[in-house]
Protein backbone atom coordinates (compact mmCIF):
# COMPACT_ATOMS: atom_id res chain seq x y z
CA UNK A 1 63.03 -71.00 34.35
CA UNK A 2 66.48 -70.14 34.73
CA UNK A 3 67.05 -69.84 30.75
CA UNK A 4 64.22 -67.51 30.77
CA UNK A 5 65.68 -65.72 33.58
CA UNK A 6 68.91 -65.88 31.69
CA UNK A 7 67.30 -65.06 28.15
CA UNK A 8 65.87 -61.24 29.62
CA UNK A 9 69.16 -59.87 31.15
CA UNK A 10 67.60 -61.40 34.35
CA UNK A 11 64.38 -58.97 34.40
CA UNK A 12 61.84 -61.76 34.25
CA UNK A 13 58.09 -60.11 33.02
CA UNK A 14 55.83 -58.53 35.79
CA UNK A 15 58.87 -58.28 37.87
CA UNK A 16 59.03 -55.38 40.19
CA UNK A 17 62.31 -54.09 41.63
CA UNK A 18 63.13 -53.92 45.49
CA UNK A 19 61.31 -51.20 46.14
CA UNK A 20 57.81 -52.63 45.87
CA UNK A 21 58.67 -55.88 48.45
CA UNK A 22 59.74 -52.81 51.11
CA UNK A 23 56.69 -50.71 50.99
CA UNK A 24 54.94 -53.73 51.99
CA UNK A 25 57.06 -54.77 54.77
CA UNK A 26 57.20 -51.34 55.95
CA UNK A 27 53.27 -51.19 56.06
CA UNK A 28 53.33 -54.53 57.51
CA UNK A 29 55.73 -53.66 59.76
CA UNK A 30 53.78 -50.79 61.11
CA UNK A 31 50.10 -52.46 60.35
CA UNK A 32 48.85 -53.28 64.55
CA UNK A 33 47.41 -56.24 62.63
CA UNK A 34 49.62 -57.23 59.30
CA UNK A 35 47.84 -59.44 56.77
CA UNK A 36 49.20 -63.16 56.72
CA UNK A 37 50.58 -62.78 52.82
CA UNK A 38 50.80 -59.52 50.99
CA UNK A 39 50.65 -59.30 46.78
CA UNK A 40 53.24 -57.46 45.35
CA UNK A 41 53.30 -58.13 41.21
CA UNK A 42 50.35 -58.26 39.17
CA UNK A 43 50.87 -62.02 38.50
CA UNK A 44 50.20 -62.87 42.75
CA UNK A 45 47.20 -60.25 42.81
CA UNK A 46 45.72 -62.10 39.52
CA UNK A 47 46.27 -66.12 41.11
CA UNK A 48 44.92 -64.62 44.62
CA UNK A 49 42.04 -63.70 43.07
CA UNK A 50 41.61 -66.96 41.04
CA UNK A 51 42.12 -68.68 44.83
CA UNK A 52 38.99 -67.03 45.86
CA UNK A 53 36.80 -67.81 43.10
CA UNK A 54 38.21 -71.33 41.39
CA UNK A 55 37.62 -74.69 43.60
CA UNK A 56 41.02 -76.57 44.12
CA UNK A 57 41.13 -78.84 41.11
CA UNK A 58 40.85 -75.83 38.66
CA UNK A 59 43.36 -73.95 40.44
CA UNK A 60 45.57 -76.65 40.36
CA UNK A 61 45.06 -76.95 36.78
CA UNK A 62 45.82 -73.34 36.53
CA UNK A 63 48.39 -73.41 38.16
CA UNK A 64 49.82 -76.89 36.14
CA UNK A 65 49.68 -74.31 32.87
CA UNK A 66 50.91 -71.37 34.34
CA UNK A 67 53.96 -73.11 34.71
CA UNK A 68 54.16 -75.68 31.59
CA UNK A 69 56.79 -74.03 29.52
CA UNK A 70 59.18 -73.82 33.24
CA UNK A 71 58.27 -77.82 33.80
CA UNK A 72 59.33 -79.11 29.83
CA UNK A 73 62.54 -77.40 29.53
């Protein structure tokens, strides 16, 4: 991951700057009743829906690929 990181000038893909994490503190800051976990990039709104639909073992699987390239470097 980190040669990736490196390998991009340190903008990974998907990756949002600063800006997106504070709108949704700020709305969960002011939210009477803030959600448990918010989704900021597209990549955590894509696997949260996958969550809701896939049983464990295929989001595990998912999950396993998502990350193979990170886990044989």
């Amino acid at each position: 991951m980190e040669a990736r990181l490196a390998s991009q000038d340190g903008k990974a893909p998907f990756a949002l700057g600063p800006e997106a994490v504070v709108e949704k503190l700020v709305h969960a800051l002011e939210h009477p009743r803030p959600k448990p976990r918010y989704a900021v990039t597209v990549p955590t709104h894509l696997f949260a829906a996958l969550k809701r639909v896939l049983n464990t073992r295929s989001m595990d699987r998912v999950l396993l690929r998502s990350t193979r390239d990170e886990r044989q470097s």
